[in-house]
PDB file of N, CA and C in Angstrom:
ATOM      1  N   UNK A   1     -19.246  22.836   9.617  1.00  0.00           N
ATOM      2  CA  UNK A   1     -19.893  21.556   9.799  1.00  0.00           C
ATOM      3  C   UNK A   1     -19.078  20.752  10.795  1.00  0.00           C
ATOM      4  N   UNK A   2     -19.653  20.429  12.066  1.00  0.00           N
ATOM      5  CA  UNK A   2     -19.242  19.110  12.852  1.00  0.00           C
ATOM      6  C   UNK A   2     -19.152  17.726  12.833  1.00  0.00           C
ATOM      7  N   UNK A   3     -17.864  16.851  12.598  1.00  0.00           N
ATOM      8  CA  UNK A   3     -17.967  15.664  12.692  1.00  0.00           C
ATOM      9  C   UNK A   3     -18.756  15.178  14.045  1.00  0.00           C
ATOM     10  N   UNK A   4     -19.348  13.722  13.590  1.00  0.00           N
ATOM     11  CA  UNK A   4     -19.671  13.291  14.671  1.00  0.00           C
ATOM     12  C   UNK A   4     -18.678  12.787  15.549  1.00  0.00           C
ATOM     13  N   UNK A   5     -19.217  12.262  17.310  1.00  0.00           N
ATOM     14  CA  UNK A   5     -18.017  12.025  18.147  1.00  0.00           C
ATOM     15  C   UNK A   5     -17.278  10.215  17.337  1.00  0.00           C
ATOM     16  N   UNK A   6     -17.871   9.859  16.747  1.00  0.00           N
ATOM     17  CA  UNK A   6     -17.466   8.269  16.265  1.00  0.00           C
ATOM     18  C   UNK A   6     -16.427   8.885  15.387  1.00  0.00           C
ATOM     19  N   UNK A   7     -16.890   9.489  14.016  1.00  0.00           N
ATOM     20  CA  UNK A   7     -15.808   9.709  13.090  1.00  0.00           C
ATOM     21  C   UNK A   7     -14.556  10.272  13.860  1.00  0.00           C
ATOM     22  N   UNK A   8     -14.365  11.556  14.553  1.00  0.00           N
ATOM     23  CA  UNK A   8     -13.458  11.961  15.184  1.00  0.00           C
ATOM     24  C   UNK A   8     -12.115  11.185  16.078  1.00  0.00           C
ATOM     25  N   UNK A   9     -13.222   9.835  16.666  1.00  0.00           N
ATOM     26  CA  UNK A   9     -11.968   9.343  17.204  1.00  0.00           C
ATOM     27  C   UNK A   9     -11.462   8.088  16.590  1.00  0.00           C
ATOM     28  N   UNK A  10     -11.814   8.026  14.978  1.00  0.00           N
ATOM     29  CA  UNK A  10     -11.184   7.129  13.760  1.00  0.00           C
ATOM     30  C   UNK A  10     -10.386   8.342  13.064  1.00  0.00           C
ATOM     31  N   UNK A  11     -10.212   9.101  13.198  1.00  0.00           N
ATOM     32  CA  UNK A  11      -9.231  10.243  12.658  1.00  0.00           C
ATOM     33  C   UNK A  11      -8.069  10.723  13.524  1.00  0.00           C
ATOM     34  N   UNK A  12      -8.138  10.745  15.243  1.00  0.00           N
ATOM     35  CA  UNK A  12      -7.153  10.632  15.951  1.00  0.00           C
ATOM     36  C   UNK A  12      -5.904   9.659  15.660  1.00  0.00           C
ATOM     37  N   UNK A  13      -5.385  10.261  15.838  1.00  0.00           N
ATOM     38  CA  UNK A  13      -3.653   8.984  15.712  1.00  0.00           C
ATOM     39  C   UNK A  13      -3.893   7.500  16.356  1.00  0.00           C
ATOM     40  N   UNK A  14      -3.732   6.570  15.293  1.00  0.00           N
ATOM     41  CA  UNK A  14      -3.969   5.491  15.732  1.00  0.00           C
ATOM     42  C   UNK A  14      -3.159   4.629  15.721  1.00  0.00           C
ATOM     43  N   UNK A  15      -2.064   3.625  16.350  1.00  0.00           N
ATOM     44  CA  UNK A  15      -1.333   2.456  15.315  1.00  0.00           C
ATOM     45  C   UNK A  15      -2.316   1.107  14.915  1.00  0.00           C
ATOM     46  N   UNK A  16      -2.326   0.851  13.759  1.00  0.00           N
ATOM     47  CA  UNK A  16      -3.010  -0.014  13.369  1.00  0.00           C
ATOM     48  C   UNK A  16      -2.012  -1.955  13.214  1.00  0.00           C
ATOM     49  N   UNK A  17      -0.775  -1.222  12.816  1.00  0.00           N
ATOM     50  CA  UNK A  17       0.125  -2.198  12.601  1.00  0.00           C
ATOM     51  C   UNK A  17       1.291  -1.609  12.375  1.00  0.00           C
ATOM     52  N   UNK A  18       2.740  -2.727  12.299  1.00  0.00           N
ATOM     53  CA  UNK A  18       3.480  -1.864  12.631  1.00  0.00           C
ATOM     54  C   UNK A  18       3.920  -1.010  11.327  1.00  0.00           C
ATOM     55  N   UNK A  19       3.501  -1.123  10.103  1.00  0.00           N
ATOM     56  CA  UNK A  19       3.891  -0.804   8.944  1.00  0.00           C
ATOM     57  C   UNK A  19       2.398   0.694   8.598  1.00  0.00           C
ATOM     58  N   UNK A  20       1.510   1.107   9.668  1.00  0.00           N
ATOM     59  CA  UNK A  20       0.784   1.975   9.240  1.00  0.00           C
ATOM     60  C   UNK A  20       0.123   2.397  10.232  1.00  0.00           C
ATOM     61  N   UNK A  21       0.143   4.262  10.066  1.00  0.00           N
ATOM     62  CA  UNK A  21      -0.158   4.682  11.555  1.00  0.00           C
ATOM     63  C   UNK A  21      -1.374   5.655  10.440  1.00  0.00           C
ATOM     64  N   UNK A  22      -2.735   5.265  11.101  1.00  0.00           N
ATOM     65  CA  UNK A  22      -3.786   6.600  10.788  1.00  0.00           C
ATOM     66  C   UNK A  22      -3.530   8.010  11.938  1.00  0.00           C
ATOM     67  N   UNK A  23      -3.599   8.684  10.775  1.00  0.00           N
ATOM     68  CA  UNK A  23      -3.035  10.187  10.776  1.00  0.00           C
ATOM     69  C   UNK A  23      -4.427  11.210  11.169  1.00  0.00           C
ATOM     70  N   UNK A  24      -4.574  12.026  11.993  1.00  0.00           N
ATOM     71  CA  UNK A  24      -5.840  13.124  11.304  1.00  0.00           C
ATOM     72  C   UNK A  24      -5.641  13.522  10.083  1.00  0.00           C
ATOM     73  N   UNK A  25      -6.241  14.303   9.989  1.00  0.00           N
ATOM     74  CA  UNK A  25      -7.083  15.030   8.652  1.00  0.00           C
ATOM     75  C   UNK A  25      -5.833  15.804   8.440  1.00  0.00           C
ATOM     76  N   UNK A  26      -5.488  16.951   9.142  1.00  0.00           N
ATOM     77  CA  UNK A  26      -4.215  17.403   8.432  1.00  0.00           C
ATOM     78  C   UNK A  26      -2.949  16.589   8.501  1.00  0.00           C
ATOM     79  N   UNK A  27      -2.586  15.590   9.520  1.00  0.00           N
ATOM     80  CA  UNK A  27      -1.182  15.013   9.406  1.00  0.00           C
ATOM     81  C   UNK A  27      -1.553  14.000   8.126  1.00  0.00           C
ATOM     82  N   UNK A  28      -2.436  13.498   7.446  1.00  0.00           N
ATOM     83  CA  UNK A  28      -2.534  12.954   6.553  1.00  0.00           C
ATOM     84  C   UNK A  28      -2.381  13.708   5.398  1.00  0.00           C
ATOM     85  N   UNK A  29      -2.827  14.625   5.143  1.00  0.00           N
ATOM     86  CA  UNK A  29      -2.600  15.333   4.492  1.00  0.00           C
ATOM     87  C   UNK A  29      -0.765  15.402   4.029  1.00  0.00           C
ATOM     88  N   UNK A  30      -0.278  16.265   5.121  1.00  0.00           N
ATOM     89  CA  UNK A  30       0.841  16.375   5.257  1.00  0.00           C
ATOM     90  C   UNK A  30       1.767  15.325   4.918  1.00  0.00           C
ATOM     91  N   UNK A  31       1.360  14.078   5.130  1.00  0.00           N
ATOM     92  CA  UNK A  31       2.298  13.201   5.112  1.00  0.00           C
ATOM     93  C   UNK A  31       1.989  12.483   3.688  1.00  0.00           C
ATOM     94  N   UNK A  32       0.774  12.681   2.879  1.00  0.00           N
ATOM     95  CA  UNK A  32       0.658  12.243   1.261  1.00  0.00           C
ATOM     96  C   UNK A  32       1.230  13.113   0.992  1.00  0.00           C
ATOM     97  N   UNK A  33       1.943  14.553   0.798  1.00  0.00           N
ATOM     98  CA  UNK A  33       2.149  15.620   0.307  1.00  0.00           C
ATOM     99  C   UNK A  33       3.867  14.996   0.587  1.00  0.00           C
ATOM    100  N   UNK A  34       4.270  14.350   1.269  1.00  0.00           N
ATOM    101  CA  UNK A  34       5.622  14.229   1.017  1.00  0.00           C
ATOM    102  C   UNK A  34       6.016  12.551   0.973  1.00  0.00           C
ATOM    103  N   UNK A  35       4.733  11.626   1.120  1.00  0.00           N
ATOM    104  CA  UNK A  35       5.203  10.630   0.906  1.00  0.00           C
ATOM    105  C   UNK A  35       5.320   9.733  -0.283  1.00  0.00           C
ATOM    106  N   UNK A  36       4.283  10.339  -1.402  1.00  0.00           N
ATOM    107  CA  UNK A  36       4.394   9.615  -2.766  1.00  0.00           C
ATOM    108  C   UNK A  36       3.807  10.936  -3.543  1.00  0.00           C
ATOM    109  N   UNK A  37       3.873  10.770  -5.044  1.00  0.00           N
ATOM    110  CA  UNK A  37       3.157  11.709  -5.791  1.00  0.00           C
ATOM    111  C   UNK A  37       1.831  10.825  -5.960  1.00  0.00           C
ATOM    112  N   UNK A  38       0.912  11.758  -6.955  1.00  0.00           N
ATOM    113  CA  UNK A  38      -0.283  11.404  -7.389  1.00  0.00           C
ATOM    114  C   UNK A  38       0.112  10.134  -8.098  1.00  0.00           C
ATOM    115  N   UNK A  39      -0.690   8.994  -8.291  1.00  0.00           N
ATOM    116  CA  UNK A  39      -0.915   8.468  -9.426  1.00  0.00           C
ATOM    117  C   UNK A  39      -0.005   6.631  -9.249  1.00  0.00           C
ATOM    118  N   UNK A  40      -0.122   6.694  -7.939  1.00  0.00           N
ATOM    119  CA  UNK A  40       1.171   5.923  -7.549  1.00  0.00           C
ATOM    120  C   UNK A  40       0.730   5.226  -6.008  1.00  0.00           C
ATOM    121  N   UNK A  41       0.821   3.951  -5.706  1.00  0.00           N
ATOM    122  CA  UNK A  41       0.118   3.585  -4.039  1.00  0.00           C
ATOM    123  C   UNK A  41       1.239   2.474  -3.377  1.00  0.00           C
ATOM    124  N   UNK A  42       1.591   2.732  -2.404  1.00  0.00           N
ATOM    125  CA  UNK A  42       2.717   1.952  -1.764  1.00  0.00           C
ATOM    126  C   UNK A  42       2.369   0.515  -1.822  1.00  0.00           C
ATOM    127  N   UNK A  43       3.370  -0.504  -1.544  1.00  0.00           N
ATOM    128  CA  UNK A  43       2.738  -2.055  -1.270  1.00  0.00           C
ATOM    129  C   UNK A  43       4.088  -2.651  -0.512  1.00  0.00           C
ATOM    130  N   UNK A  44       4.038  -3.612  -0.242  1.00  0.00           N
ATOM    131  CA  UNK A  44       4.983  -4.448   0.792  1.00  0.00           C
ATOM    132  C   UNK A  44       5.581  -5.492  -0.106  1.00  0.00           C
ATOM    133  N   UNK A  45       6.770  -5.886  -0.749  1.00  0.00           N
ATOM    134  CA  UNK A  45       6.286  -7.189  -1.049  1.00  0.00           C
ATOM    135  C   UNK A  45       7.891  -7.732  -0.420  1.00  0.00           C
ATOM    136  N   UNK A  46       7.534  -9.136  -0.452  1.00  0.00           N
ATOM    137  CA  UNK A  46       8.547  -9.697   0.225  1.00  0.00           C
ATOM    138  C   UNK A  46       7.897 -11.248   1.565  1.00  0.00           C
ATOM    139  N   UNK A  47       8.326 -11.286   1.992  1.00  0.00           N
ATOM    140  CA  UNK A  47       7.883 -12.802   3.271  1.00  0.00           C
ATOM    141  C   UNK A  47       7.868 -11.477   4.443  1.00  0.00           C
ATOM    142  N   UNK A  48       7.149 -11.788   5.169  1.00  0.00           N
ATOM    143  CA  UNK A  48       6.554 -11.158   6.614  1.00  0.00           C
ATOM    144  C   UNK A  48       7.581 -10.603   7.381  1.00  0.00           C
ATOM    145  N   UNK A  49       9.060 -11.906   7.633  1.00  0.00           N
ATOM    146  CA  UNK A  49      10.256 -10.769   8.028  1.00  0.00           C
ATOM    147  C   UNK A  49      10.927  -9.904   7.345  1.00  0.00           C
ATOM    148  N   UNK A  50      11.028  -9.916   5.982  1.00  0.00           N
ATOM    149  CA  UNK A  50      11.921  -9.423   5.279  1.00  0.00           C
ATOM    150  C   UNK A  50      10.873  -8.457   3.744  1.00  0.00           C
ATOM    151  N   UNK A  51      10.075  -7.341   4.423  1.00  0.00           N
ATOM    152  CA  UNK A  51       9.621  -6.759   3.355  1.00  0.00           C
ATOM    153  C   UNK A  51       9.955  -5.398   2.757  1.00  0.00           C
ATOM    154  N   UNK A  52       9.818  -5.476   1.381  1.00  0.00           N
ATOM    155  CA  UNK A  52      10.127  -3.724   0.840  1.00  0.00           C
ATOM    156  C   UNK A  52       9.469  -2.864   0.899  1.00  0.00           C
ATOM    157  N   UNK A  53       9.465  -1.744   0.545  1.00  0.00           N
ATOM    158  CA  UNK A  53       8.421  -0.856   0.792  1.00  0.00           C
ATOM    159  C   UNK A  53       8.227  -0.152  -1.052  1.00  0.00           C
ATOM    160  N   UNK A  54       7.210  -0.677  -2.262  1.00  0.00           N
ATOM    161  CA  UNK A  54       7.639  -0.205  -3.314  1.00  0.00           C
ATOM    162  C   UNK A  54       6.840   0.887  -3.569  1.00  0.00           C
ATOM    163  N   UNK A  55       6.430   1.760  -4.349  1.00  0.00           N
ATOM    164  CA  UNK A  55       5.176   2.660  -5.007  1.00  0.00           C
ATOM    165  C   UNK A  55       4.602   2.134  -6.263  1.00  0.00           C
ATOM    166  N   UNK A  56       3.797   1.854  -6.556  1.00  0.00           N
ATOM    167  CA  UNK A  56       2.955   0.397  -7.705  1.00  0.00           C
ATOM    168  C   UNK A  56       2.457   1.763  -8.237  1.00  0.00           C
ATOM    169  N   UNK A  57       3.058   2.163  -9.888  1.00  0.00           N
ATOM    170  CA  UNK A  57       1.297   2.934 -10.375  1.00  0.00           C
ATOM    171  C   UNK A  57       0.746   2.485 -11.010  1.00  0.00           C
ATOM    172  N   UNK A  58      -0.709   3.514 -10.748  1.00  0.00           N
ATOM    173  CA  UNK A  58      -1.683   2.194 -10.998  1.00  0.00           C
ATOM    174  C   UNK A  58      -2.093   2.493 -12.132  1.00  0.00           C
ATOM    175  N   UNK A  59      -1.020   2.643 -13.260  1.00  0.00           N
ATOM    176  CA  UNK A  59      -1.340   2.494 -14.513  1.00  0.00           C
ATOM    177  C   UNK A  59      -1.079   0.797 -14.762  1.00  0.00           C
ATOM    178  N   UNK A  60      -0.337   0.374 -13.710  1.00  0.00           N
ATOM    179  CA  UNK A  60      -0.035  -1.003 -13.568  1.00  0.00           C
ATOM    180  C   UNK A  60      -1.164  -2.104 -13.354  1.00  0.00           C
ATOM    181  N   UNK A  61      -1.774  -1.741 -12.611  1.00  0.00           N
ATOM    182  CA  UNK A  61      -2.656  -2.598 -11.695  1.00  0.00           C
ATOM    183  C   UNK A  61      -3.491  -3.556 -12.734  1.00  0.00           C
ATOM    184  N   UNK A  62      -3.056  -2.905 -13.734  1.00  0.00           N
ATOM    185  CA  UNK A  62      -4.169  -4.170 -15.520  1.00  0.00           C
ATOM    186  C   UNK A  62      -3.209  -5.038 -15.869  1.00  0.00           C
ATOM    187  N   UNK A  63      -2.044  -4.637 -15.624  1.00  0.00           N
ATOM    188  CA  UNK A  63      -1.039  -5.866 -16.266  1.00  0.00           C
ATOM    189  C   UNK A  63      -1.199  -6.776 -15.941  1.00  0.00           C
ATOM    190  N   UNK A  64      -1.116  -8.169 -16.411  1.00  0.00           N
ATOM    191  CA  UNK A  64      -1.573  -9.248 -15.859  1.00  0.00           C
ATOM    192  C   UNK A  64      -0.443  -9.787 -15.267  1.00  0.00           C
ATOM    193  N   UNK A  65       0.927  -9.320 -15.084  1.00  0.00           N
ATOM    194  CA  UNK A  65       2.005  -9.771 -14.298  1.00  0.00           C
ATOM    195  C   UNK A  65       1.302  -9.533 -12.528  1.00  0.00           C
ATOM    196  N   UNK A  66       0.381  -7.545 -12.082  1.00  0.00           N
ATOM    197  CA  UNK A  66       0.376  -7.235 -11.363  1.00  0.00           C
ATOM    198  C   UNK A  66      -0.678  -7.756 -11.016  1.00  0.00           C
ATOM    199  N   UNK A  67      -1.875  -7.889 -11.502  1.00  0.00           N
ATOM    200  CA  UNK A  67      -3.340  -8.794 -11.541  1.00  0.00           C
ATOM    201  C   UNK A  67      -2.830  -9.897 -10.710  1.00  0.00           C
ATOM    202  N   UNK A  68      -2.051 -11.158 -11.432  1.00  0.00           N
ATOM    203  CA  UNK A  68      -1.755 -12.274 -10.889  1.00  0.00           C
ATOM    204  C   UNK A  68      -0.783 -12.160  -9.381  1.00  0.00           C
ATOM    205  N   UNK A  69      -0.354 -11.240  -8.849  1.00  0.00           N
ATOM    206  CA  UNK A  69       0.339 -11.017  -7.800  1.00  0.00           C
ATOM    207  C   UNK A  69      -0.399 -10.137  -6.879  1.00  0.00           C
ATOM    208  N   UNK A  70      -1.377  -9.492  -7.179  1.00  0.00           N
ATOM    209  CA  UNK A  70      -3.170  -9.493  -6.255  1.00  0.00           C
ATOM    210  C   UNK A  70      -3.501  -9.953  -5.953  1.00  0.00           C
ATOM    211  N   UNK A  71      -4.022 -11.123  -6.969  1.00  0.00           N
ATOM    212  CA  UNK A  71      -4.524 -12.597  -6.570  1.00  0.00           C
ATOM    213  C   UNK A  71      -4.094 -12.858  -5.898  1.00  0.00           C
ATOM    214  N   UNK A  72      -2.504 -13.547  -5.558  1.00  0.00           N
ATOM    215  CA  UNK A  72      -2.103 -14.234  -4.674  1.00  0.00           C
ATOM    216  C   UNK A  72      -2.096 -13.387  -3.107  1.00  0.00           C
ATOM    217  N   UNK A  73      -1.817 -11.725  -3.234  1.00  0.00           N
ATOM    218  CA  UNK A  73      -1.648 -11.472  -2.133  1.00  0.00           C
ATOM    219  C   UNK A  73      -3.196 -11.640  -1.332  1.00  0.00           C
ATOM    220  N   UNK A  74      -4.399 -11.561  -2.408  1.00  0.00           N
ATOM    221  CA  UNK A  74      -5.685 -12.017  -1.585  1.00  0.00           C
ATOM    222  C   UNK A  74      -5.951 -13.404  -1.397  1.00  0.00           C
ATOM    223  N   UNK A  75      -5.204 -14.030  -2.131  1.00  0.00           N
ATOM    224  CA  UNK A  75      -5.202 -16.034  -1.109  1.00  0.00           C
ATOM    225  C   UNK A  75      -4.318 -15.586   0.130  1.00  0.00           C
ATOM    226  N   UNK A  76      -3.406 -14.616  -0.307  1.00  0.00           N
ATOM    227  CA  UNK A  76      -2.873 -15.437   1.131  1.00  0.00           C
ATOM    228  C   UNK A  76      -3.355 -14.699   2.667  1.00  0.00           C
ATOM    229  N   UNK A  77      -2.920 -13.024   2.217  1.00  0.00           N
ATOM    230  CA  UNK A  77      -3.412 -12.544   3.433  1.00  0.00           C
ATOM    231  C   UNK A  77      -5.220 -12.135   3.536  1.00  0.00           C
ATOM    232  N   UNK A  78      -6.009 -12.437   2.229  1.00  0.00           N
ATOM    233  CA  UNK A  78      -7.334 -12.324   2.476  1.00  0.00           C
ATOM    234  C   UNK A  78      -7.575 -10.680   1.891  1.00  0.00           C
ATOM    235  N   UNK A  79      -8.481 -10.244   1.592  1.00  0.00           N
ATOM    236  CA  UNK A  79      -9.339  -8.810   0.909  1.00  0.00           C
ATOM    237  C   UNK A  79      -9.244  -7.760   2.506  1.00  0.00           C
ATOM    238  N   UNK A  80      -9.254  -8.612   3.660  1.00  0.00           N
ATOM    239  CA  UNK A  80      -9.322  -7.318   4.887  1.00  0.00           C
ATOM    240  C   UNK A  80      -7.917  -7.143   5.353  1.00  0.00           C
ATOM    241  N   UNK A  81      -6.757  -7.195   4.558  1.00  0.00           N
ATOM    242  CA  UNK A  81      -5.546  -6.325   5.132  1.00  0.00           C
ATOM    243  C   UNK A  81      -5.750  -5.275   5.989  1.00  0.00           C
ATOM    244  N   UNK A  82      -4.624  -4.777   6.838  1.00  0.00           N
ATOM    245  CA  UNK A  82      -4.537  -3.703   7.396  1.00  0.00           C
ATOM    246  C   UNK A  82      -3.486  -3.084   7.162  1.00  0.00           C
ATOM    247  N   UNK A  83      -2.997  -1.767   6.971  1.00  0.00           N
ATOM    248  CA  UNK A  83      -2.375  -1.148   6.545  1.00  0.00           C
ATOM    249  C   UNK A  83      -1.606  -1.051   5.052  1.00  0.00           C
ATOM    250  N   UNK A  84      -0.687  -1.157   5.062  1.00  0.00           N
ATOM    251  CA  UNK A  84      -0.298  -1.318   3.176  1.00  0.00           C
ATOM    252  C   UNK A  84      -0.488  -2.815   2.690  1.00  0.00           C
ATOM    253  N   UNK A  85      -1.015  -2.605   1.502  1.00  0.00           N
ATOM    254  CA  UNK A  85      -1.000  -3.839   0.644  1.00  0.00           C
ATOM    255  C   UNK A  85       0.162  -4.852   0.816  1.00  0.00           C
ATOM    256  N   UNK A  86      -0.142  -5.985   0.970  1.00  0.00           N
ATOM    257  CA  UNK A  86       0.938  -7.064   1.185  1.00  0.00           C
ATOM    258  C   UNK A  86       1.114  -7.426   0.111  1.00  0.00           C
ATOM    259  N   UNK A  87       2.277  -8.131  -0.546  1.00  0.00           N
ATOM    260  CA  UNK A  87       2.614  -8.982  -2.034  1.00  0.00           C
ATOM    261  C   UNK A  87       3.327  -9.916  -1.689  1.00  0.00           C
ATOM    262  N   UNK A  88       2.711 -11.248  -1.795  1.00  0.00           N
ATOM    263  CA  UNK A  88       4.159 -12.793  -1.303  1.00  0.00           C
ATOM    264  C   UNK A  88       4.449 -12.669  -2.561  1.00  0.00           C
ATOM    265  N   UNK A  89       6.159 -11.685  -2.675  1.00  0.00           N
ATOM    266  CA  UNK A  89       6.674 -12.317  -4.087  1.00  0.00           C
ATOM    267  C   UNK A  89       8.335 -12.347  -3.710  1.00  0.00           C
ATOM    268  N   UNK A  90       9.072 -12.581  -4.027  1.00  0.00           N
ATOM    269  CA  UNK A  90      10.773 -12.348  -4.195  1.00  0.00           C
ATOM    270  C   UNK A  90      10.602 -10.216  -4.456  1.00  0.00           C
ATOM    271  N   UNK A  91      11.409  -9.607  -3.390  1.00  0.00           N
ATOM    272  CA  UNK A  91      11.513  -8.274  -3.722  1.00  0.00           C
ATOM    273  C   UNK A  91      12.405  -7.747  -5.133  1.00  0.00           C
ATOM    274  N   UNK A  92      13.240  -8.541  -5.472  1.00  0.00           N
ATOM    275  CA  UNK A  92      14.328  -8.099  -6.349  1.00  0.00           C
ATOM    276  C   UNK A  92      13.931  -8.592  -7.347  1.00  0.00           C
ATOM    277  N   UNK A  93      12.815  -9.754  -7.728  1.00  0.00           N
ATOM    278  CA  UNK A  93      12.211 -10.299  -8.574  1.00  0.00           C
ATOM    279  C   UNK A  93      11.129  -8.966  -8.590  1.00  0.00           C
ATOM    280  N   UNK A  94      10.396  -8.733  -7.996  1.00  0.00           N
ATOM    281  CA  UNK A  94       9.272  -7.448  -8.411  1.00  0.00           C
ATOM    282  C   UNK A  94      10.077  -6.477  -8.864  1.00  0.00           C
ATOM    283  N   UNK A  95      10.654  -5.966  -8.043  1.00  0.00           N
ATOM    284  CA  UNK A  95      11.712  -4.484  -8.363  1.00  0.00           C
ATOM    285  C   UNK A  95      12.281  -4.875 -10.050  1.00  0.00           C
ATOM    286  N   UNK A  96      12.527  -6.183 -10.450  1.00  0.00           N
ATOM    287  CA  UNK A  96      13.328  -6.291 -12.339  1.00  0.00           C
ATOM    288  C   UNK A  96      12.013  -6.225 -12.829  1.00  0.00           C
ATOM    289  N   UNK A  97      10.994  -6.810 -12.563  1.00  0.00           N
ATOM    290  CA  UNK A  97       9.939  -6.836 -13.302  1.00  0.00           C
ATOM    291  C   UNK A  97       9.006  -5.599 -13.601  1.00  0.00           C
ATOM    292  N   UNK A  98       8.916  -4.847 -12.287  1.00  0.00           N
ATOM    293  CA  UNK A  98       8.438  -3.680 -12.589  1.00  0.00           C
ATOM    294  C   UNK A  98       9.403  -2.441 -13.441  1.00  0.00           C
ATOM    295  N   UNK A  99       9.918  -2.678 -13.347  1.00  0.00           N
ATOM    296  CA  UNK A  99      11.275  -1.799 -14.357  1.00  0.00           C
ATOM    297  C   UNK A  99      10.999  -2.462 -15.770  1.00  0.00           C
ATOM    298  N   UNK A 100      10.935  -4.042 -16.206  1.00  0.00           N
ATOM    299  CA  UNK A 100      10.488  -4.492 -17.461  1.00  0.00           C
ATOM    300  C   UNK A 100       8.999  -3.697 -18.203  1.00  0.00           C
ATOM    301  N   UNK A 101       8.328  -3.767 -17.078  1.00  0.00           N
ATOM    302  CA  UNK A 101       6.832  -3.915 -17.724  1.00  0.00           C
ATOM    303  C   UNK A 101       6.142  -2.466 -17.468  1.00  0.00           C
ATOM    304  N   UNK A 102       7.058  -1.164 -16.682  1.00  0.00           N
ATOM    305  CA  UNK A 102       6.872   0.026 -16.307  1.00  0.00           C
ATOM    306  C   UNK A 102       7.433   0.470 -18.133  1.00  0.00           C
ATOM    307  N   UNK A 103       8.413  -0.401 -19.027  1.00  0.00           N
ATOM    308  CA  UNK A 103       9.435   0.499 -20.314  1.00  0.00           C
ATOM    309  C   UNK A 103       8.586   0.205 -21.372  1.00  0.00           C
ATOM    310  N   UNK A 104       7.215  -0.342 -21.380  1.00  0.00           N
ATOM    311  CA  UNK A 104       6.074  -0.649 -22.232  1.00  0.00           C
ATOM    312  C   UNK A 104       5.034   0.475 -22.338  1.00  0.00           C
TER     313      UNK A 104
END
């Protein structure tokens, strides 16, 4: 089966921003296969110069610690992000908290 010529050149290497590069079909591949396990999705959190890079799983995503820090990342940067999820929070403040509420 042939992609069409549109899909094909949204699958070519793209930079989108500087924190996320679309991959083809196999370098994507390749690069979930060594960049996180199943069950688990990267996010940013931190102020615009100074961000972390964490893995959130999304057995999390119901807690209402992580709920309420969604919210805010959709007031601030809006539902059409580009590339990884943004979070305006303190990094070392997420990093204790997710260690609290990951031992539940």
């Amino acid at each position: 089966m042939r992609a069409s010529s549109s899909s094909m050149r949204t699958m070519r290497a793209s930079i989108a921003s500087t924190s996320y590069v679309r991959l083809d079909r196999d370098g994507m591949r390749e690069k979930m296969k060594l960049d996180h396990k199943k069950g688990v999705f990267p996010v940013l959190v931190g102020s615009e110069g100074m961000m972390e890079r964490f893995l959130l799983p999304m057995r999390l995503t119901k807690h209402p610690f992580i709920v309420q820090l969604l919210e805010m990342s959709a007031q601030e940067y809006g539902f059409e992000q580009e590339g990884l999820l943004k979070i305006p929070y303190d990094a070392s403040c997420f990093e204790k908290m997710l260690k609290l509420i990951s031992k539940k």
